[in-house]
C-alpha atoms as a PDB file:
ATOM      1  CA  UNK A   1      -2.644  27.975  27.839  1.00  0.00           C
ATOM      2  CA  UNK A   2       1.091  28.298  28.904  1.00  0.00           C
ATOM      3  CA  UNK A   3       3.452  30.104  26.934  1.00  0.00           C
ATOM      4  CA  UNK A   4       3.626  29.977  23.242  1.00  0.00           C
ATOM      5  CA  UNK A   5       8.021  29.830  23.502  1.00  0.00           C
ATOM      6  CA  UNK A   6       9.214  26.834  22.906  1.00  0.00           C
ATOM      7  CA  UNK A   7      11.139  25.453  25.712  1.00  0.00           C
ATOM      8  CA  UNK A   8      13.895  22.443  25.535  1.00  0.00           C
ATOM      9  CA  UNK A   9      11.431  19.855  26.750  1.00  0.00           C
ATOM     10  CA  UNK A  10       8.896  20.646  23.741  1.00  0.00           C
ATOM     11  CA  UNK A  11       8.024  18.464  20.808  1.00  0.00           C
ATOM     12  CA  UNK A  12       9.781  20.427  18.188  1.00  0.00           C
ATOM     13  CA  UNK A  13       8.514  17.829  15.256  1.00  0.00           C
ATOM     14  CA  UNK A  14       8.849  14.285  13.695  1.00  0.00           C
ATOM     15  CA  UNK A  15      11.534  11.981  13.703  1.00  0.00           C
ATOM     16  CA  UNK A  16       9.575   9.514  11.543  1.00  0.00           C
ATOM     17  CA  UNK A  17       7.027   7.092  11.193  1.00  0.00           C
ATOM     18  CA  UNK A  18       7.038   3.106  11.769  1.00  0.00           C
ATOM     19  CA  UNK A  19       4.743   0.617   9.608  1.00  0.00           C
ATOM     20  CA  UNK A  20       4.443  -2.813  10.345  1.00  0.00           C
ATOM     21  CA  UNK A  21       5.053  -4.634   6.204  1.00  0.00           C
ATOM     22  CA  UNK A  22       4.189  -7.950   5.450  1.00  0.00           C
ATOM     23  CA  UNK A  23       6.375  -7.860   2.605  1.00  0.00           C
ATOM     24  CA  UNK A  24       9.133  -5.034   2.763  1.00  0.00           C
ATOM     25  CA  UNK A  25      10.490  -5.348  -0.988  1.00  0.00           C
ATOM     26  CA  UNK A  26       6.872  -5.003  -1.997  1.00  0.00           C
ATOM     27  CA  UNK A  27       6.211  -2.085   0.191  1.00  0.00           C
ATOM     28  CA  UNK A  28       9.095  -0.509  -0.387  1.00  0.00           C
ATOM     29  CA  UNK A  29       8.214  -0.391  -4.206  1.00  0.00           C
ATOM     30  CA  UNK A  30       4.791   0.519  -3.417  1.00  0.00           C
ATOM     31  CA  UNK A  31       5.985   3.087  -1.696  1.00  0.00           C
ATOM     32  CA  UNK A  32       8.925   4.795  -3.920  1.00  0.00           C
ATOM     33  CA  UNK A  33       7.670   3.898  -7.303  1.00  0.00           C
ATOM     34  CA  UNK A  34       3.473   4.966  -6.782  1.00  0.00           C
ATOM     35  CA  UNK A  35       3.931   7.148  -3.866  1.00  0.00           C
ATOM     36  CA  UNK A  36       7.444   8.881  -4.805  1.00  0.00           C
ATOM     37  CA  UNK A  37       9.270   8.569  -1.838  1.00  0.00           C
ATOM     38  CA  UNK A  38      13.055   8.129  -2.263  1.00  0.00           C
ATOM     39  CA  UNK A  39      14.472   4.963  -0.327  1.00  0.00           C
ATOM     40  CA  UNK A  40      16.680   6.483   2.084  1.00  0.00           C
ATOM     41  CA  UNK A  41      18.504   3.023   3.700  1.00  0.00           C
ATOM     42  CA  UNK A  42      17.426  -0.552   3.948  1.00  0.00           C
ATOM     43  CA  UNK A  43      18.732  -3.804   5.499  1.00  0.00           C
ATOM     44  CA  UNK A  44      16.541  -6.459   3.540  1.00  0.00           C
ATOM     45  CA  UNK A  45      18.061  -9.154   5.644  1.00  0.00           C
ATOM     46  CA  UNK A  46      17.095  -7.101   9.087  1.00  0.00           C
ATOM     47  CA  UNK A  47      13.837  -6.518   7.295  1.00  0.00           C
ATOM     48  CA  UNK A  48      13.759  -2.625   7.753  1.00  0.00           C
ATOM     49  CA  UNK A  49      13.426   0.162   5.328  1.00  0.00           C
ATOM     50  CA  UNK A  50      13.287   3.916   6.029  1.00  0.00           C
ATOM     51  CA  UNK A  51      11.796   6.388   2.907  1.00  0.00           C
ATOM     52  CA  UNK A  52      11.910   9.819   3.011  1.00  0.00           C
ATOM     53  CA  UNK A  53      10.115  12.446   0.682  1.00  0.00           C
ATOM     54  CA  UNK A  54      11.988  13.561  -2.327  1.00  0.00           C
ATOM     55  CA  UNK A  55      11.618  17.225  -0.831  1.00  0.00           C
ATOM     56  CA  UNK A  56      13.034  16.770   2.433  1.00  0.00           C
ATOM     57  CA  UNK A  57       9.601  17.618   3.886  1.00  0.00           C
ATOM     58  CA  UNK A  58       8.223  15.810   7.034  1.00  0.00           C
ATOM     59  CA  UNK A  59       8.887  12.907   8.778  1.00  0.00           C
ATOM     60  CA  UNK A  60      10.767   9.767   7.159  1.00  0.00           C
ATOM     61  CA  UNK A  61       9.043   6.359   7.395  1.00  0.00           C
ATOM     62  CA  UNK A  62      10.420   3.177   8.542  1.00  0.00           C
ATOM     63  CA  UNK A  63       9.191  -0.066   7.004  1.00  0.00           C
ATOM     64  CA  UNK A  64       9.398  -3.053   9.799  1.00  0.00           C
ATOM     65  CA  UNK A  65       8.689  -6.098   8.251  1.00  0.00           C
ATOM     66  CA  UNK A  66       6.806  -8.358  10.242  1.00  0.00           C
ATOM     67  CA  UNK A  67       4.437 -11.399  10.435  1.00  0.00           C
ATOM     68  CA  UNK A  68       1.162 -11.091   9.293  1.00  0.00           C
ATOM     69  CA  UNK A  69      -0.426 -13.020  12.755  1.00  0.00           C
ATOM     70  CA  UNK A  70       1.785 -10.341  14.588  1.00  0.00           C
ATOM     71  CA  UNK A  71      -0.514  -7.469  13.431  1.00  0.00           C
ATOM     72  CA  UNK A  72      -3.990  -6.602  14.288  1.00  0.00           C
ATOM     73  CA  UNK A  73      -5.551  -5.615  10.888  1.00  0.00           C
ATOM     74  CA  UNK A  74      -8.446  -3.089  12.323  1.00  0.00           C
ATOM     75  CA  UNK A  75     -11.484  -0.801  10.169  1.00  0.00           C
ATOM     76  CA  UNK A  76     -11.590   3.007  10.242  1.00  0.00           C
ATOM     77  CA  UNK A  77     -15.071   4.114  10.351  1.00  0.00           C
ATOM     78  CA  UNK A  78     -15.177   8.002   9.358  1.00  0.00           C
ATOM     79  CA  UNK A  79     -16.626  10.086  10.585  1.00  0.00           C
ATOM     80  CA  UNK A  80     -16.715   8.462  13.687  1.00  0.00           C
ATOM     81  CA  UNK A  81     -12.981   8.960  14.898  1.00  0.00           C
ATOM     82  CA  UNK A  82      -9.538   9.419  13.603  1.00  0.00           C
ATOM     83  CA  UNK A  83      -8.518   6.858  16.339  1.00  0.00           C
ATOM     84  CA  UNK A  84      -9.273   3.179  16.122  1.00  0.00           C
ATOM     85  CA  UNK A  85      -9.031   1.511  19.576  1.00  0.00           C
ATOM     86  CA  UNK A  86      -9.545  -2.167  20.494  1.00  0.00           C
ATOM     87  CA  UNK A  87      -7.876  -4.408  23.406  1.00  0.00           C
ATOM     88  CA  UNK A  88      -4.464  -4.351  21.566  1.00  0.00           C
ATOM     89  CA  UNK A  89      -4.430  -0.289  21.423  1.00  0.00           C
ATOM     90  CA  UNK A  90      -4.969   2.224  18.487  1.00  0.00           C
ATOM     91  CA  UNK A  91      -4.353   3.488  15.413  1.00  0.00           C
ATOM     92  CA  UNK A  92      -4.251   6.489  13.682  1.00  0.00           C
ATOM     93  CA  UNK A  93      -4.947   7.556  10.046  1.00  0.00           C
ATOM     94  CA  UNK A  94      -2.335   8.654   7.952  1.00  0.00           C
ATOM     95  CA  UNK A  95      -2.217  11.871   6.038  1.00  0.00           C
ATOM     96  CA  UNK A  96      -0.188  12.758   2.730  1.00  0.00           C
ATOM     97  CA  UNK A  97      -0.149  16.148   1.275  1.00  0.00           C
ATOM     98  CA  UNK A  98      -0.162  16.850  -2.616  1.00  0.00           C
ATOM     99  CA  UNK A  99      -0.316  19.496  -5.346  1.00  0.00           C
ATOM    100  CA  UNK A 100      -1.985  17.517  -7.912  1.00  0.00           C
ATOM    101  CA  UNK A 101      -4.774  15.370  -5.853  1.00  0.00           C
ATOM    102  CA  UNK A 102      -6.027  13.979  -9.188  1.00  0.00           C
ATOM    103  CA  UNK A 103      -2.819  13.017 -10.886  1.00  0.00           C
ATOM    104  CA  UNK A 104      -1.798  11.358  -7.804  1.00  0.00           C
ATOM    105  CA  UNK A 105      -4.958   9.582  -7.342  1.00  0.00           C
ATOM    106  CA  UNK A 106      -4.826   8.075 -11.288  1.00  0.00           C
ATOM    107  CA  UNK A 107      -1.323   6.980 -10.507  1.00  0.00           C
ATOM    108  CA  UNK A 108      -2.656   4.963  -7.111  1.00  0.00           C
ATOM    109  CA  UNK A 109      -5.184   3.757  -9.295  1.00  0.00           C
ATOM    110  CA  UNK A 110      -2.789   2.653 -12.137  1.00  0.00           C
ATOM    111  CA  UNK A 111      -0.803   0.810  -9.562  1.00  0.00           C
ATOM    112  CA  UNK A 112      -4.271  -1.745  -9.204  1.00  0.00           C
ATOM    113  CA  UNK A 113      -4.477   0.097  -5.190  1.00  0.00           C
ATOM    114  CA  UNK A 114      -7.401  -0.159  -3.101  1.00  0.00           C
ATOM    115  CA  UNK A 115      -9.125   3.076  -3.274  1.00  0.00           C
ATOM    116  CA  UNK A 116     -11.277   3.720  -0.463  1.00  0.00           C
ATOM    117  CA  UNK A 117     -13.089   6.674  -0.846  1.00  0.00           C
ATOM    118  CA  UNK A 118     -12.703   8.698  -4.531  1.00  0.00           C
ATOM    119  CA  UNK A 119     -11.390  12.062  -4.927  1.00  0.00           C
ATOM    120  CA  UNK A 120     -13.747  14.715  -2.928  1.00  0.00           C
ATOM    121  CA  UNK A 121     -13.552  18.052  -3.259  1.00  0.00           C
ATOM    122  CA  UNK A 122     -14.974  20.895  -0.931  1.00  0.00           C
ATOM    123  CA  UNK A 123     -13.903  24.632  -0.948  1.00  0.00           C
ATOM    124  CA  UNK A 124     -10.367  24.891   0.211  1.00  0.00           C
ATOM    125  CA  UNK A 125      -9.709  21.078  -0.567  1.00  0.00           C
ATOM    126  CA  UNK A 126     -10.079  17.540  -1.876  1.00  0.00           C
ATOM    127  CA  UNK A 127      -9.100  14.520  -0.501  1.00  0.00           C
ATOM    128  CA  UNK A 128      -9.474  10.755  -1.251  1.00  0.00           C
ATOM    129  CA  UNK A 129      -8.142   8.033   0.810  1.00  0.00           C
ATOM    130  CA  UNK A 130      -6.752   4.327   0.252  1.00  0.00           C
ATOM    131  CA  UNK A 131      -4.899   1.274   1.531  1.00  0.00           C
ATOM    132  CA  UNK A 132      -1.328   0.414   0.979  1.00  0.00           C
ATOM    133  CA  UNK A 133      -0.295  -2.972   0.428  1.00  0.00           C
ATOM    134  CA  UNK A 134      -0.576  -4.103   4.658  1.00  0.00           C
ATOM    135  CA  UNK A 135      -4.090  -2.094   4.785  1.00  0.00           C
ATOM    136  CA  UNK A 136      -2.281   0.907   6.304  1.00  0.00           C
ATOM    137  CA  UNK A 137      -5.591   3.687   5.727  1.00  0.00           C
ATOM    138  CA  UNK A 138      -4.095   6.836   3.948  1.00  0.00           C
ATOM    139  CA  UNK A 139      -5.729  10.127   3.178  1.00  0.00           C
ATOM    140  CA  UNK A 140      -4.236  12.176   0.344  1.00  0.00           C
ATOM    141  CA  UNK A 141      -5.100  16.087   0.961  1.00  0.00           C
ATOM    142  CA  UNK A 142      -4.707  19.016  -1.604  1.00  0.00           C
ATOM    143  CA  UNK A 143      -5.171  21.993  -0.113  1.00  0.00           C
ATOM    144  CA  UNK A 144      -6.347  24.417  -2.745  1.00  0.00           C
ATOM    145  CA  UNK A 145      -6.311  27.500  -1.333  1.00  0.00           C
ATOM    146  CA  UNK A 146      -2.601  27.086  -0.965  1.00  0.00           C
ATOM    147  CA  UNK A 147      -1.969  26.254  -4.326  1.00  0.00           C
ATOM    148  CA  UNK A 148      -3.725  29.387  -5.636  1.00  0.00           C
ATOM    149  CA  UNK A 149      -0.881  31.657  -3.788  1.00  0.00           C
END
C-alpha cells in the first residue's frame, strides 16, 4: 500500500449523487417529505433537482428527470454482488444511514413504499432495504454500536 497522506490528486469525498426520475415532482416529494432530505435547488422546467441532508452530512443528490425507455430498470440479487452489470453497464446499491432504523422504516411504510427486505437486525446493526419511486434499491443501516456511545 502507498502512503496513507493524502496527496492533491486523491479522492477527498463526494460531490453528490445523480438518479435518473421518471417523475421529478414526485421524487422530489418522495424524497424530502418520507426520506427528510431538504430540497436544496430545482429547475422543474430543466427537470433537475438536487437534495441534500438536513445535517449537512454526505453527498447531495441530483434528481435528472428522464424518460422511462431511456433507463434500464435492472434486479439486485443479494448476496450475490453489490454491483449489477449487464450490456448497458452497472449499478450500485445505495446506502442511507439512520438512528432510528424502525421509525424510519414505519414512515417508508406509511408512505405505501415498496419494502424489499424488512427490518433485520444482527449484533452491531439492522438494516432493511426498499425501492424509491424509479426502483432505485436502497438499504437503510443503523449502526448500533454507535448509537450506544
Amino acid at each position: 500500500m502507498l502512503s496513507k497522506k493524502a496527496n492533491n490528486e486523491d479522492v477527498i469525498g463526494y460531490c453528490c449523487m445523480r438518479f435518473p426520475v421518471s417523475d421529478l415532482k414526485k421524487s422530489v416529494d418522495f424524497y424530502c417529505d418520507v426520506l427528510g432530505y431538504k430540497l436544496n435547488s430545482a429547475d422543474f422546467q430543466f427537470g433537475e433537482a438536487h437534495i441534500v441532508l438536513k445535517n449537512g452530512n454526505g453527498p447531495g443528490i441530483f434528481l435528472m428527470e428522464t424518460k422511462p425507455e431511456d433507463v434500464t430498470q435492472l434486479k439486485f440479487v443479494f448476496p450475490r454482488s453489490f454491483f449489477i452489470t449487464s450490456s448497458t453497464g452497472h449499478v450500485t446499491m445505495v446506502e442511507l444511514l439512520t438512528n432510528n432504523l424502525l421509525a424510519l422504516h414505519e414512515r417508508i411504510k406509511q408512505a405505501g413504499v415498496h419494502i424489499d427486505k424488512e427490518p433485520v437486525f444482527m449484533n452491531d446493526f439492522g438494516y432493511f432495504t426498499f425501492y424509491d419511486p424509479d426502483g432505485h434499491y436502497i438499504r437503510v443501516v443503523e449502526e448500533r454500536a454507535r448509537n450506544k456511545e
